[in-house]
C-alpha atoms as a PDB file:
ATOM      1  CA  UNK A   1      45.700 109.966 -53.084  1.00  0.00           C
ATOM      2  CA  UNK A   2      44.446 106.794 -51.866  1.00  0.00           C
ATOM      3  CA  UNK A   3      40.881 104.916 -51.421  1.00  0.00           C
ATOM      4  CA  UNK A   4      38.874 104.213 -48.704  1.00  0.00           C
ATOM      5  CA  UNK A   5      39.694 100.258 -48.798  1.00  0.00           C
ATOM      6  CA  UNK A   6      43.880 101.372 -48.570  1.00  0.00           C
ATOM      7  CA  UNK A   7      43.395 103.672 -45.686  1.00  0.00           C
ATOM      8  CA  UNK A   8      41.378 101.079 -44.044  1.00  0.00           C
ATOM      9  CA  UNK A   9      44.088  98.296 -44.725  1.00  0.00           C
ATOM     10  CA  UNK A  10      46.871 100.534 -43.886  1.00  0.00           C
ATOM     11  CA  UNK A  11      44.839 101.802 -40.521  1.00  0.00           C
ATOM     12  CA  UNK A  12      44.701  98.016 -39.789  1.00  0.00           C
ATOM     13  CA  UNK A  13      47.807  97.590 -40.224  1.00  0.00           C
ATOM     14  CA  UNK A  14      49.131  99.832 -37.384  1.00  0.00           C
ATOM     15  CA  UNK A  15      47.094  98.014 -34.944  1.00  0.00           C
ATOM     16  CA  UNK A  16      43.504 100.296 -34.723  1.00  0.00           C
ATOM     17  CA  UNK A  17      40.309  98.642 -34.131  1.00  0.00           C
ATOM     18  CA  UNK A  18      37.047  98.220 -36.216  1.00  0.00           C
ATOM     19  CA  UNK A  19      35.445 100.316 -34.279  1.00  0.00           C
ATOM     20  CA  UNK A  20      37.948 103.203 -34.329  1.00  0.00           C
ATOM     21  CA  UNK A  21      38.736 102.909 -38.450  1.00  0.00           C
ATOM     22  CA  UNK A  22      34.860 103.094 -39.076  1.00  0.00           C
ATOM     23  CA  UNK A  23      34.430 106.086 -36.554  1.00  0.00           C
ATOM     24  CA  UNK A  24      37.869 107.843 -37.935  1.00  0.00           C
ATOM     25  CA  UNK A  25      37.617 106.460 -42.085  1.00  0.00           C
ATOM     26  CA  UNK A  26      35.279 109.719 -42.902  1.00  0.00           C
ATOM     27  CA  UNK A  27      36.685 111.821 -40.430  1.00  0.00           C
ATOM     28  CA  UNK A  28      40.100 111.305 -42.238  1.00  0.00           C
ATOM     29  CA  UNK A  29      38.442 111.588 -45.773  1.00  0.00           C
ATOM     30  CA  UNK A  30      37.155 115.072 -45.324  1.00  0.00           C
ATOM     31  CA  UNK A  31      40.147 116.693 -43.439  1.00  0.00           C
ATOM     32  CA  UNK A  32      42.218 115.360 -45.851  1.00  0.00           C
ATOM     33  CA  UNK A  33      39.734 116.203 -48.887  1.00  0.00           C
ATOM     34  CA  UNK A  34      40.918 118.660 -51.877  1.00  0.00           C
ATOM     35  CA  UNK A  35      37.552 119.645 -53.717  1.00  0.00           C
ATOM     36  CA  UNK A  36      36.141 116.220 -53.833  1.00  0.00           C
ATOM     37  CA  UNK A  37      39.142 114.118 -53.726  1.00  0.00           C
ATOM     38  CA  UNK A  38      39.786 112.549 -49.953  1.00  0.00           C
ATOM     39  CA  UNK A  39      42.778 111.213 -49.179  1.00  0.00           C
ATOM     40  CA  UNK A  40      45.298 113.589 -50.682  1.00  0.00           C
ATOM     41  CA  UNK A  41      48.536 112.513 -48.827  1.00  0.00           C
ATOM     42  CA  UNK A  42      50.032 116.003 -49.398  1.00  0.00           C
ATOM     43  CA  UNK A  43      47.277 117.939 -48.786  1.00  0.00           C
ATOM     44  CA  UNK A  44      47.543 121.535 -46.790  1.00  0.00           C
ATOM     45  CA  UNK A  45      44.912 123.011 -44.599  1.00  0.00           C
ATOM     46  CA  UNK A  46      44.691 126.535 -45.343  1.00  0.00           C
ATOM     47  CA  UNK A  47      44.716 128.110 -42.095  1.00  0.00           C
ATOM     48  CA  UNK A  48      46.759 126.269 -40.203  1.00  0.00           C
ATOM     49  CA  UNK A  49      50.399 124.235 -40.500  1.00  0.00           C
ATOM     50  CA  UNK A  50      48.499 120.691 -40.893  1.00  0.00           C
ATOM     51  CA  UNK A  51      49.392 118.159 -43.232  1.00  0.00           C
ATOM     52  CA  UNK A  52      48.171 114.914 -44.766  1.00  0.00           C
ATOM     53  CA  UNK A  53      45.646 112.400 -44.077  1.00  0.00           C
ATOM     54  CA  UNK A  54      45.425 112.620 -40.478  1.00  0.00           C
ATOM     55  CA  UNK A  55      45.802 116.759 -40.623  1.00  0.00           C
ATOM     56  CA  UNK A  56      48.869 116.599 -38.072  1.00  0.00           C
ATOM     57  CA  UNK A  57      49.665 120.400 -37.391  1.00  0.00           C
ATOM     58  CA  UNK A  58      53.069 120.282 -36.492  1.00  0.00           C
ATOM     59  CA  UNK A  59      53.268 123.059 -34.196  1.00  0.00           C
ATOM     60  CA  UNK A  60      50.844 120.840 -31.703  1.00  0.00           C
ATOM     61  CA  UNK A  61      51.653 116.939 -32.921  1.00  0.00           C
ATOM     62  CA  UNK A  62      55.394 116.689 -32.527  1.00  0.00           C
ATOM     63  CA  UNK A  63      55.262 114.054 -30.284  1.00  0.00           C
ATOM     64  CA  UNK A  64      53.058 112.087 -32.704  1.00  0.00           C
ATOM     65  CA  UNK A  65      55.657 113.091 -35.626  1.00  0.00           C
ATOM     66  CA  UNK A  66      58.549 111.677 -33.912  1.00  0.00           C
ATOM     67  CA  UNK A  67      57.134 108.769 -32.554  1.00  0.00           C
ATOM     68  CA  UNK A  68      56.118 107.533 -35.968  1.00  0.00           C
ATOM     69  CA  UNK A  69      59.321 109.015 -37.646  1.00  0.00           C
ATOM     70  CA  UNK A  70      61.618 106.595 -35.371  1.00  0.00           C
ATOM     71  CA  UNK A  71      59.126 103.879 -35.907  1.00  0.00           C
ATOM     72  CA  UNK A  72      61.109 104.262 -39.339  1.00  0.00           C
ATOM     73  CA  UNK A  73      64.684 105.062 -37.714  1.00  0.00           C
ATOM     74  CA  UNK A  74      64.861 108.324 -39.161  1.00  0.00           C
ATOM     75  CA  UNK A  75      65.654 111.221 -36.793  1.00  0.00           C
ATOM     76  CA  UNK A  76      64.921 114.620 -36.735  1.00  0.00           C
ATOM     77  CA  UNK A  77      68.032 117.253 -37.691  1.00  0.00           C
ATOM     78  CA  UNK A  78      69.507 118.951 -34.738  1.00  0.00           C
ATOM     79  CA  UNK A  79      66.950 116.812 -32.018  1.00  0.00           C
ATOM     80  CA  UNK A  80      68.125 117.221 -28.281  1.00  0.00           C
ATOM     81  CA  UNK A  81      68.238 114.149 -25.782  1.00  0.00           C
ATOM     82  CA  UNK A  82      65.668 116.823 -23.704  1.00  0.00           C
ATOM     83  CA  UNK A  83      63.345 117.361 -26.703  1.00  0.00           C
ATOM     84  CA  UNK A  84      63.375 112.898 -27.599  1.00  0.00           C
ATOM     85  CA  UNK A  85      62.527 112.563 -23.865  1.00  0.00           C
ATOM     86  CA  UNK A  86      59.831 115.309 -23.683  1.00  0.00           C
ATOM     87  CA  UNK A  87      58.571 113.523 -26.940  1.00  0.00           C
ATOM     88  CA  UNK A  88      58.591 110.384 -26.292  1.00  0.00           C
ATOM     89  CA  UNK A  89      56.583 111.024 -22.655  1.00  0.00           C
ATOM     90  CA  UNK A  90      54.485 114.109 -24.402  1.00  0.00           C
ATOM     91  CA  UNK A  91      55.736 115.948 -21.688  1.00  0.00           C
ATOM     92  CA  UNK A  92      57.471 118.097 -19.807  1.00  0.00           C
ATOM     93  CA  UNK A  93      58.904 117.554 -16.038  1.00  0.00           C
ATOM     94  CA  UNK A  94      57.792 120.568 -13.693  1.00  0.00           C
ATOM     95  CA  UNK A  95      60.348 123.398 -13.959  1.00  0.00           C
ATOM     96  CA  UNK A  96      62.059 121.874 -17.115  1.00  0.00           C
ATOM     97  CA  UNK A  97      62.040 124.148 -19.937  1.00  0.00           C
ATOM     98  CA  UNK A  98      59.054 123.150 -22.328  1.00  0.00           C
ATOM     99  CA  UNK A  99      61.375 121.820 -25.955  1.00  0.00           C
ATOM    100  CA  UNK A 100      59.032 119.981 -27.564  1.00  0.00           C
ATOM    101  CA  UNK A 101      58.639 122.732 -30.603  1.00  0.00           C
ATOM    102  CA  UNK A 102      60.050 122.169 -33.391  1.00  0.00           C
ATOM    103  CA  UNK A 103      63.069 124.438 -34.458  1.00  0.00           C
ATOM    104  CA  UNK A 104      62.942 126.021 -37.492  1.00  0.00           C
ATOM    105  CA  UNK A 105      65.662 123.893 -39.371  1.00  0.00           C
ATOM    106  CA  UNK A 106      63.243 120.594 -37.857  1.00  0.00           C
ATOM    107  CA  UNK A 107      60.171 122.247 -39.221  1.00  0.00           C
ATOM    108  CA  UNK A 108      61.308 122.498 -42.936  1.00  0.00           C
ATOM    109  CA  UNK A 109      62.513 118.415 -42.240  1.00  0.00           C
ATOM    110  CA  UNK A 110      58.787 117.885 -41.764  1.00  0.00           C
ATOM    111  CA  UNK A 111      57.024 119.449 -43.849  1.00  0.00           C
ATOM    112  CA  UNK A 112      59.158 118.165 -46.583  1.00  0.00           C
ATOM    113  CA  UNK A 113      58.912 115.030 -45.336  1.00  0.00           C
ATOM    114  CA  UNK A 114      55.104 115.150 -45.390  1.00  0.00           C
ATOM    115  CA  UNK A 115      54.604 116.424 -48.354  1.00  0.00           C
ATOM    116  CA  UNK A 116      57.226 115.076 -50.479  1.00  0.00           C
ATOM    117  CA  UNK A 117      58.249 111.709 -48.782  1.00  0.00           C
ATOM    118  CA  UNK A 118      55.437 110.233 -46.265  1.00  0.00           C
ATOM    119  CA  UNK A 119      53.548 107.472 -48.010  1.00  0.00           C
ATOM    120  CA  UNK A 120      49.847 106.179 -47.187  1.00  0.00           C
ATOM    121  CA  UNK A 121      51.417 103.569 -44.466  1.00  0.00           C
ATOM    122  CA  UNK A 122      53.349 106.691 -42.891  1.00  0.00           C
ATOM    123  CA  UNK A 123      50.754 109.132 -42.885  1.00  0.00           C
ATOM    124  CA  UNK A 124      48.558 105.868 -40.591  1.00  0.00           C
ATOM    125  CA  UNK A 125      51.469 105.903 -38.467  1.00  0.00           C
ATOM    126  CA  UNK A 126      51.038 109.792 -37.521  1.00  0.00           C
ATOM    127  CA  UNK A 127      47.212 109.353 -37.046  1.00  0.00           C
ATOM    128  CA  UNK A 128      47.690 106.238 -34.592  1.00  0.00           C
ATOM    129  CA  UNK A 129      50.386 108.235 -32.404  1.00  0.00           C
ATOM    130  CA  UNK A 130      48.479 111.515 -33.283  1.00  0.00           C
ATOM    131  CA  UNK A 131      45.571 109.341 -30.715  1.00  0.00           C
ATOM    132  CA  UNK A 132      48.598 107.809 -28.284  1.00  0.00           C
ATOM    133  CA  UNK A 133      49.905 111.318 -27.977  1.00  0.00           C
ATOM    134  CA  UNK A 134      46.701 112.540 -26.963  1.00  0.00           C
ATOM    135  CA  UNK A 135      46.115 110.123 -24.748  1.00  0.00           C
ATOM    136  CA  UNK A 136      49.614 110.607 -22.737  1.00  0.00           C
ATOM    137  CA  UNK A 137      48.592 114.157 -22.684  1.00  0.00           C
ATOM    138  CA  UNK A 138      45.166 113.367 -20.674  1.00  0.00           C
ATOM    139  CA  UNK A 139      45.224 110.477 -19.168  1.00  0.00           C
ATOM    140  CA  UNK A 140      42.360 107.608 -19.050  1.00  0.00           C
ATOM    141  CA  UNK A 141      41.214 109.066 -21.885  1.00  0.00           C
ATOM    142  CA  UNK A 142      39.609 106.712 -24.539  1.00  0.00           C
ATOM    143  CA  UNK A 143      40.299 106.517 -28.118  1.00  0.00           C
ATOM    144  CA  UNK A 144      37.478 107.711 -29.557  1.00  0.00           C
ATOM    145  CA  UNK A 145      37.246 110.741 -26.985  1.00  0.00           C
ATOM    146  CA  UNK A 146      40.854 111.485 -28.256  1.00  0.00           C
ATOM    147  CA  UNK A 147      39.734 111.579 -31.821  1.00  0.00           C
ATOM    148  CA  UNK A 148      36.801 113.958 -30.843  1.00  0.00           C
ATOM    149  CA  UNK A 149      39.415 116.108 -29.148  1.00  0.00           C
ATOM    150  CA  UNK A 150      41.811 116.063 -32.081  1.00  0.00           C
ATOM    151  CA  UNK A 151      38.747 117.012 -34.687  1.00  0.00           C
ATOM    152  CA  UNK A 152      36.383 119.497 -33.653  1.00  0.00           C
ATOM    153  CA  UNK A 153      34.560 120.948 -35.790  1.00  0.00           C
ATOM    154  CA  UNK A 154      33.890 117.878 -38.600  1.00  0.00           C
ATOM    155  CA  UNK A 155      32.384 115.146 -35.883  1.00  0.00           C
ATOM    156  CA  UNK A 156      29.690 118.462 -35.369  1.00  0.00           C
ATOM    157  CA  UNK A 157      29.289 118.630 -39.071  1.00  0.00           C
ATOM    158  CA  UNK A 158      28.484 115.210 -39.605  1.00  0.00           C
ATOM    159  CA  UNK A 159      26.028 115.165 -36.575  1.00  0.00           C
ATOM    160  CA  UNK A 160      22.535 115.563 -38.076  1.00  0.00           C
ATOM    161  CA  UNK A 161      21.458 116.311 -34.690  1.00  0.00           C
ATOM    162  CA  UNK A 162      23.622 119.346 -34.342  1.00  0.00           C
ATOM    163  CA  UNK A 163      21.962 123.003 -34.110  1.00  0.00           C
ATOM    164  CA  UNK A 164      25.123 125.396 -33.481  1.00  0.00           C
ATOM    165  CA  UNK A 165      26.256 126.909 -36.711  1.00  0.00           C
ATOM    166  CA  UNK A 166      28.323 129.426 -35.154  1.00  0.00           C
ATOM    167  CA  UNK A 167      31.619 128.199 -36.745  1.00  0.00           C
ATOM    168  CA  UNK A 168      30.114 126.609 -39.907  1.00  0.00           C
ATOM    169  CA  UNK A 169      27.169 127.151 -41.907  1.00  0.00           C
ATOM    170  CA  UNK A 170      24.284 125.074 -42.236  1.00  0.00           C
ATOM    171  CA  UNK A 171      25.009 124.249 -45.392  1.00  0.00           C
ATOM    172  CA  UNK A 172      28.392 122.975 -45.298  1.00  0.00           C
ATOM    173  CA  UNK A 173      27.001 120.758 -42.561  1.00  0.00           C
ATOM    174  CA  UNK A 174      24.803 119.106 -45.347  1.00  0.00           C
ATOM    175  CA  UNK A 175      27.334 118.543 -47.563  1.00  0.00           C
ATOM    176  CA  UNK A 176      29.545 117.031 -44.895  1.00  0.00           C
ATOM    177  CA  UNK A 177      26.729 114.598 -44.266  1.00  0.00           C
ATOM    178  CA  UNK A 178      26.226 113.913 -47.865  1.00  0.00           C
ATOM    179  CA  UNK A 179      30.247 113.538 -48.012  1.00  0.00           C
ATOM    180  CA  UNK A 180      30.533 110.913 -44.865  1.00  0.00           C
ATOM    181  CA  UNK A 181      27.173 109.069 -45.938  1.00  0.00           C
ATOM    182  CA  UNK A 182      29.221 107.820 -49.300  1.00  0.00           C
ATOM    183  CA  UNK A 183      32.535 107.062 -47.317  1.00  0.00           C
ATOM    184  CA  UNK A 184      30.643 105.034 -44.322  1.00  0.00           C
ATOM    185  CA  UNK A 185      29.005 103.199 -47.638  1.00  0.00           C
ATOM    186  CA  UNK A 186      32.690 102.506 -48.365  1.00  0.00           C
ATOM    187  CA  UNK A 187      33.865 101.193 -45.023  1.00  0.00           C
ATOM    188  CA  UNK A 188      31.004  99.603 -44.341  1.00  0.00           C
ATOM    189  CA  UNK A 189      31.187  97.442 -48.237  1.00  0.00           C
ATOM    190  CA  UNK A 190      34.725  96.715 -47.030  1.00  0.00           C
ATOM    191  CA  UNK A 191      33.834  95.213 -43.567  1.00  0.00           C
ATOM    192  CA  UNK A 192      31.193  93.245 -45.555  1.00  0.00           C
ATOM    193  CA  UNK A 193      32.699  91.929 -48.378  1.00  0.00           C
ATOM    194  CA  UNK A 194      36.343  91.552 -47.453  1.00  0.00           C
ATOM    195  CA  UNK A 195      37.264  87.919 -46.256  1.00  0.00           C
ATOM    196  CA  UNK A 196      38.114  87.854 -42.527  1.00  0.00           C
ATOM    197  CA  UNK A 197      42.010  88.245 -41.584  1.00  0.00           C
ATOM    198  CA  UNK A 198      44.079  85.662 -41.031  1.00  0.00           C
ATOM    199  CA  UNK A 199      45.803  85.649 -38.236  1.00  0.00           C
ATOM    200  CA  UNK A 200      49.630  86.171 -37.976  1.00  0.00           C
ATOM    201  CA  UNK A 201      52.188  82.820 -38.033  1.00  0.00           C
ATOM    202  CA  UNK A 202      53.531  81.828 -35.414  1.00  0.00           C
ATOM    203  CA  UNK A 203      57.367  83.759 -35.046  1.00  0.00           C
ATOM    204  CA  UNK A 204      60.240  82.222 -35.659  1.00  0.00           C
ATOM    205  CA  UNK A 205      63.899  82.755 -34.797  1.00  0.00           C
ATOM    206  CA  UNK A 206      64.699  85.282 -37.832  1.00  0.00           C
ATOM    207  CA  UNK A 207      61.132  87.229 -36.129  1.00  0.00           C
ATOM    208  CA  UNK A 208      62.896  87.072 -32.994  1.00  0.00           C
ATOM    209  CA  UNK A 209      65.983  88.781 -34.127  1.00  0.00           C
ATOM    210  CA  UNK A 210      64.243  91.115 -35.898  1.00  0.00           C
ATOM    211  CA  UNK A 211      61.885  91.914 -32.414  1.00  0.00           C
ATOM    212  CA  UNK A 212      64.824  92.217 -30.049  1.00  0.00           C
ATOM    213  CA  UNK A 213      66.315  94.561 -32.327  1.00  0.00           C
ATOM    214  CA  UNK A 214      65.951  98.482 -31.250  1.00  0.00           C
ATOM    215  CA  UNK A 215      65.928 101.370 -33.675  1.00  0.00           C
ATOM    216  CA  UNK A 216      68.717 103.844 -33.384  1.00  0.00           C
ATOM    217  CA  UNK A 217      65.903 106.516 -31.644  1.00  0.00           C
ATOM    218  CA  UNK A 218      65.255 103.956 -28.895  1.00  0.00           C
ATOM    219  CA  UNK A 219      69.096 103.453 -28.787  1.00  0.00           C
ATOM    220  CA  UNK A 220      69.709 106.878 -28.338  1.00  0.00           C
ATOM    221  CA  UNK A 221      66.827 107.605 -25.712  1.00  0.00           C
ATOM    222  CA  UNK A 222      68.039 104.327 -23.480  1.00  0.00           C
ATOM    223  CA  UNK A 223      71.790 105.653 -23.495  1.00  0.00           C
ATOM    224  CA  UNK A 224      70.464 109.663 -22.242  1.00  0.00           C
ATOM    225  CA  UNK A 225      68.498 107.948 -19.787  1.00  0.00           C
ATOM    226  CA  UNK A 226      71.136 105.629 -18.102  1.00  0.00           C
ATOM    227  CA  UNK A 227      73.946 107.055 -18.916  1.00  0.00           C
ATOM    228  CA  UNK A 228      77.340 106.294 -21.114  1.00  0.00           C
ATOM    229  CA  UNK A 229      78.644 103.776 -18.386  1.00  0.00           C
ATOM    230  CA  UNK A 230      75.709 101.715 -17.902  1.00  0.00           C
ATOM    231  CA  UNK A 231      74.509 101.186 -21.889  1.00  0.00           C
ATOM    232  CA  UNK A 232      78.194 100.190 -22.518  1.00  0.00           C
ATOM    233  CA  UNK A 233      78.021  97.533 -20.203  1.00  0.00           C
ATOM    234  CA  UNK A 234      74.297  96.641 -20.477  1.00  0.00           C
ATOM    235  CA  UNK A 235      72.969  95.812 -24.233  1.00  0.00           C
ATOM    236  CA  UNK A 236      70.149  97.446 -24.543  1.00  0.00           C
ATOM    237  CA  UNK A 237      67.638  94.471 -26.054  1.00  0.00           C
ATOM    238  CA  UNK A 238      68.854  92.064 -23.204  1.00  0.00           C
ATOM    239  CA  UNK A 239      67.883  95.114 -20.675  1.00  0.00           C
ATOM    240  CA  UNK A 240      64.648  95.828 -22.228  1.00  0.00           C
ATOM    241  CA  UNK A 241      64.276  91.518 -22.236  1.00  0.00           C
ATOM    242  CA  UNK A 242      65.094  91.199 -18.872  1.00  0.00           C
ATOM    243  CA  UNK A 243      62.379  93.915 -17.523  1.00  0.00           C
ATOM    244  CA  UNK A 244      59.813  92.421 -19.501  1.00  0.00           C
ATOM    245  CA  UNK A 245      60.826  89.296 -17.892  1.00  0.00           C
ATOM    246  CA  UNK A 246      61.183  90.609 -14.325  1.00  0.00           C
ATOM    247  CA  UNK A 247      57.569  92.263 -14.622  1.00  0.00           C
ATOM    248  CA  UNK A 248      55.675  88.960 -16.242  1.00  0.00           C
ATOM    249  CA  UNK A 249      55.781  89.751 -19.447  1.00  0.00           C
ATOM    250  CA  UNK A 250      57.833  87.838 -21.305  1.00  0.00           C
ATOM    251  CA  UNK A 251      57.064  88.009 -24.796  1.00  0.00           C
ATOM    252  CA  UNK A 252      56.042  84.827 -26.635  1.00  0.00           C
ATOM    253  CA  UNK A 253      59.440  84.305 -28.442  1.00  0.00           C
ATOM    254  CA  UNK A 254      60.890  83.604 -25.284  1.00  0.00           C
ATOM    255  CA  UNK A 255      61.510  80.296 -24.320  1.00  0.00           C
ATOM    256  CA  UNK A 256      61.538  80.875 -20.903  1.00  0.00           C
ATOM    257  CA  UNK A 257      59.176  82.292 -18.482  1.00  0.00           C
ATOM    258  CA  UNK A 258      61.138  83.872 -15.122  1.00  0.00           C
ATOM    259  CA  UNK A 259      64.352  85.853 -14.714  1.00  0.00           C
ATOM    260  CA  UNK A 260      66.245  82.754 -12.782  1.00  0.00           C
ATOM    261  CA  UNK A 261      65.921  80.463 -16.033  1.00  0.00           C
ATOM    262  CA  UNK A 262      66.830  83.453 -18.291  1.00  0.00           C
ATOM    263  CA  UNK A 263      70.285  83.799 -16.259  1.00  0.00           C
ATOM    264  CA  UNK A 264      70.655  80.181 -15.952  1.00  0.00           C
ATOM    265  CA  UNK A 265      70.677  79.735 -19.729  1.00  0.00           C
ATOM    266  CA  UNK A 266      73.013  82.729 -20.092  1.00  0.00           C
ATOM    267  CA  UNK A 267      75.375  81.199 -17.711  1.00  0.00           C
ATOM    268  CA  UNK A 268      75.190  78.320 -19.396  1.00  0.00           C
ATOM    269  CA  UNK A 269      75.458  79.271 -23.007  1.00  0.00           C
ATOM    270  CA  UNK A 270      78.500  81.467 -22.398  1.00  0.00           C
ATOM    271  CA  UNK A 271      80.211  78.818 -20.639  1.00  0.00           C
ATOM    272  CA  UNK A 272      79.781  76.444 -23.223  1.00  0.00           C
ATOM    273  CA  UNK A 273      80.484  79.360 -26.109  1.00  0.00           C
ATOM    274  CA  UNK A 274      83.636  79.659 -24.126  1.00  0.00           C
ATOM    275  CA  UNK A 275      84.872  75.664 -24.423  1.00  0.00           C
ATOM    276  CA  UNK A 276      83.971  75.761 -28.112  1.00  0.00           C
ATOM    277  CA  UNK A 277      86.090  78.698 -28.715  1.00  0.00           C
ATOM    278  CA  UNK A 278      89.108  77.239 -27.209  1.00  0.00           C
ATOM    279  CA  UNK A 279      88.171  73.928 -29.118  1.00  0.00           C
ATOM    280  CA  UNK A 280      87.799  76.095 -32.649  1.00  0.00           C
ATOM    281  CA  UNK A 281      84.142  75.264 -33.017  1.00  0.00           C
ATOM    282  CA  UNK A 282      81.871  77.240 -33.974  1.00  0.00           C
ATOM    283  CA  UNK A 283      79.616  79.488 -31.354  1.00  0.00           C
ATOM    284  CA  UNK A 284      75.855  78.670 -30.607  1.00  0.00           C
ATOM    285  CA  UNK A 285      73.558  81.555 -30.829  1.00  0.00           C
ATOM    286  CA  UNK A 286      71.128  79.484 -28.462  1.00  0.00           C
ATOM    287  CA  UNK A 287      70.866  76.496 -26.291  1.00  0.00           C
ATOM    288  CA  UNK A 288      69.370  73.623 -28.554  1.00  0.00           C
ATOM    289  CA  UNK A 289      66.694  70.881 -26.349  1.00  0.00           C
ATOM    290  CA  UNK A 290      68.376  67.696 -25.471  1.00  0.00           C
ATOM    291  CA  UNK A 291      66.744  64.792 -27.635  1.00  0.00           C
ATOM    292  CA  UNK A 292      65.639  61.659 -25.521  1.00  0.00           C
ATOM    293  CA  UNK A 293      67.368  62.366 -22.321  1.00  0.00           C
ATOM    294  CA  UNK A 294      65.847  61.189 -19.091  1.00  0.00           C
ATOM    295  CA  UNK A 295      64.136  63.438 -16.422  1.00  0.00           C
ATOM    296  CA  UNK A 296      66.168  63.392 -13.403  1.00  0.00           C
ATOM    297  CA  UNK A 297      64.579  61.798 -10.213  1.00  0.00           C
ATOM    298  CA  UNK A 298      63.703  63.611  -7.470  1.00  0.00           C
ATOM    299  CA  UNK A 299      66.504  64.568  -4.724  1.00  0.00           C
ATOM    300  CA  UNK A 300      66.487  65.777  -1.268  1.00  0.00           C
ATOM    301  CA  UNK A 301      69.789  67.251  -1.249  1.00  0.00           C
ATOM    302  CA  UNK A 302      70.967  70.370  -3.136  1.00  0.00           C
ATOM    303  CA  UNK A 303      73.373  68.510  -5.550  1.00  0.00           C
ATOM    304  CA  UNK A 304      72.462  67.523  -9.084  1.00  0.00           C
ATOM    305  CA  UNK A 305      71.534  64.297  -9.557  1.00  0.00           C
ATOM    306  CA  UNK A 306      70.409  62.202 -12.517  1.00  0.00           C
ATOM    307  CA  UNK A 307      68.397  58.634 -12.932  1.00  0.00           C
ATOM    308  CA  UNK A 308      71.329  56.568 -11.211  1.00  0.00           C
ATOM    309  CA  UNK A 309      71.745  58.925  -8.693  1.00  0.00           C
ATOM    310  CA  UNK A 310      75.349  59.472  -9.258  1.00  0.00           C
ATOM    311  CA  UNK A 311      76.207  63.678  -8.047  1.00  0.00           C
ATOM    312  CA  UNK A 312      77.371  65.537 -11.094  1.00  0.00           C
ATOM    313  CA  UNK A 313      79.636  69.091 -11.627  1.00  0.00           C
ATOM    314  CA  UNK A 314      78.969  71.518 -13.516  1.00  0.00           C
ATOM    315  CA  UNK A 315      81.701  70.807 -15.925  1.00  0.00           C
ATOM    316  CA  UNK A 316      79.978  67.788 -16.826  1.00  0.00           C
ATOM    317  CA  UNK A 317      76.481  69.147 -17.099  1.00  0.00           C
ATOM    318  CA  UNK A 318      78.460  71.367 -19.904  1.00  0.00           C
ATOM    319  CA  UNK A 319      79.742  68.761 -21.534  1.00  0.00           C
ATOM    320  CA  UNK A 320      76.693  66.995 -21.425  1.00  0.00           C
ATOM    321  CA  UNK A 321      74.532  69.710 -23.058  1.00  0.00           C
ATOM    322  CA  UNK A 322      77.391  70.370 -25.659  1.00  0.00           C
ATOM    323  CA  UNK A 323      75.924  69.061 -29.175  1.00  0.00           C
END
């Protein structure tokens, strides 16, 4: 169990907007409602195999599952490199065989999991992918258009405007409006009285290990995709660095902004890694900024020239840059 202001918190935490936690909060609160408790982490719809705050039925969401259960690097018994690709993409390639279902030693995983294991921060996890999965499975299609397609019947119980009792009656329709009136009372207290967010510091090097660092799920998925040969030879974090790169999106920890000056400092940092070996000193993990050297002047030719114009090799711009 958990209260409005947690489930906001924790929805915030996995990256979801004002507008979709205050459009979601009471959705959440009555599918996941026993009597007149919301929130019950473990609670069980009764006709169908859904689970927890966001209701995931696992027979539908196992995209959604798996996404947020690698998010955690835990991996699902007996899982295929066909059935991580179909879930990872929500999808199947035309004539494949459809393996996204969950076997039945995968299903008891879950549902244990759910009910005994997943905490409020994991059950926010499953509702955010729960949307993402939806959205790789139609395409263009907005978040809150996702959530109407996920949850039926309670967004037409909560509309005062709504007429067609043919799968509820009117008067649990009036009690769902009664029930979201006192959570949107909730959310909206919390938007109102909470201080405003600060924003996140600024990353440092332990952030950027800890970035560049891939889960043993995305590990697995890059080494189906490209093969035993190619993922020995090509770390995975310096391919998935280099794309970004390539494409114009290097990511803020990186201190350099094209492809050419990523390889250039490579180069370099291996060669010098190499002289300090063979001198017993100890490795650098990066190229440190030269303190108080002067810019070199402008040259016409192709060689490398500094202020006195005297050419340079590249054995001495090593042993220049060595600390």
């Amino acid at each position: 169990m958990a209260t409005t202001q947690e489930v906001i918190e924790a929805l915030q935490a996995e990256g979801l907007s004002e507008e979709t936690i205050k459009f979601i909060v009471p959705i959440l609160a009555y599918e996941s409602r026993v009597g007149n408790t919301p929130y019950v982490l473990d609670a069980k719809d009764a006709l169908s195999e859904s689970y927890g705050l966001g209701q995931v039925n696992i027979e539908t969401m196992e995209s959604a599952i798996w996404m947020a259960l690698s998010e955690l690097d835990i991996e699902i018994p007996g899982a295929t490199e066909q059935q991580i690709r179909q879930w990872n993409t929500a999808m199947y390639q035309e004539g494949e065989e459809d393996v996204r279902n969950f076997t039945e030693e995968q299903t008891k995983f879950v549902i244990d999991y759910l009910l005994n294991k997943a905490d409020l921060q994991f059950n926010a996890k499953v509702v955010k992918h729960m949307i993402h999965q939806k959205q790789l499975e139609n395409k263009g299609m907005s978040e809150m258009d996702a959530i109407l397609n996920l949850y039926v019947l309670t967004p037409r119980k909560f509309d005062i405007n709504n007429t067609n009792f043919e799968d509820f009656t009117e008067k649990d329709a009036e009690e769902a409006q009664r029930f979201k009136d006192q959570i949107d009372a909730e959310v909206e207290s919390f938007y109102t009285t909470s201080p405003p967010t600060t924003p996140p510091p600024p990353p440092t090097s332990g952030r950027e290990e800890r970035v560049l660092e891939a889960t043993k799920s995305e590990r697995n998925l890059y080494n189906s995709q490209v093969g035993p040969a190619v993922s020995a030879d090509q770390d995975f974090e310096e391919a998935k660095l280099k794309t970004d790169i390539a494409r114009g999106n290097s990511p803020d920890y990186v201190k350099y902004k094209s492809l050419s000056d990523y390889q250039m400092k490579n180069f370099l940092l291996k060669n010098i890694n190499n002289k300090r070996k063979k001198l017993n000193k100890p490795l650098l993990s990066e190229l440190q900024p030269m303190q108080d050297m002067p810019q070199a002047a402008p040259v016409a030719d192709t060689s490398i020239q500094f202020p006195y114009g005297r050419p340079v090799n590249i054995q001495e711009v090593l042993d220049l840059l060595e600390p």
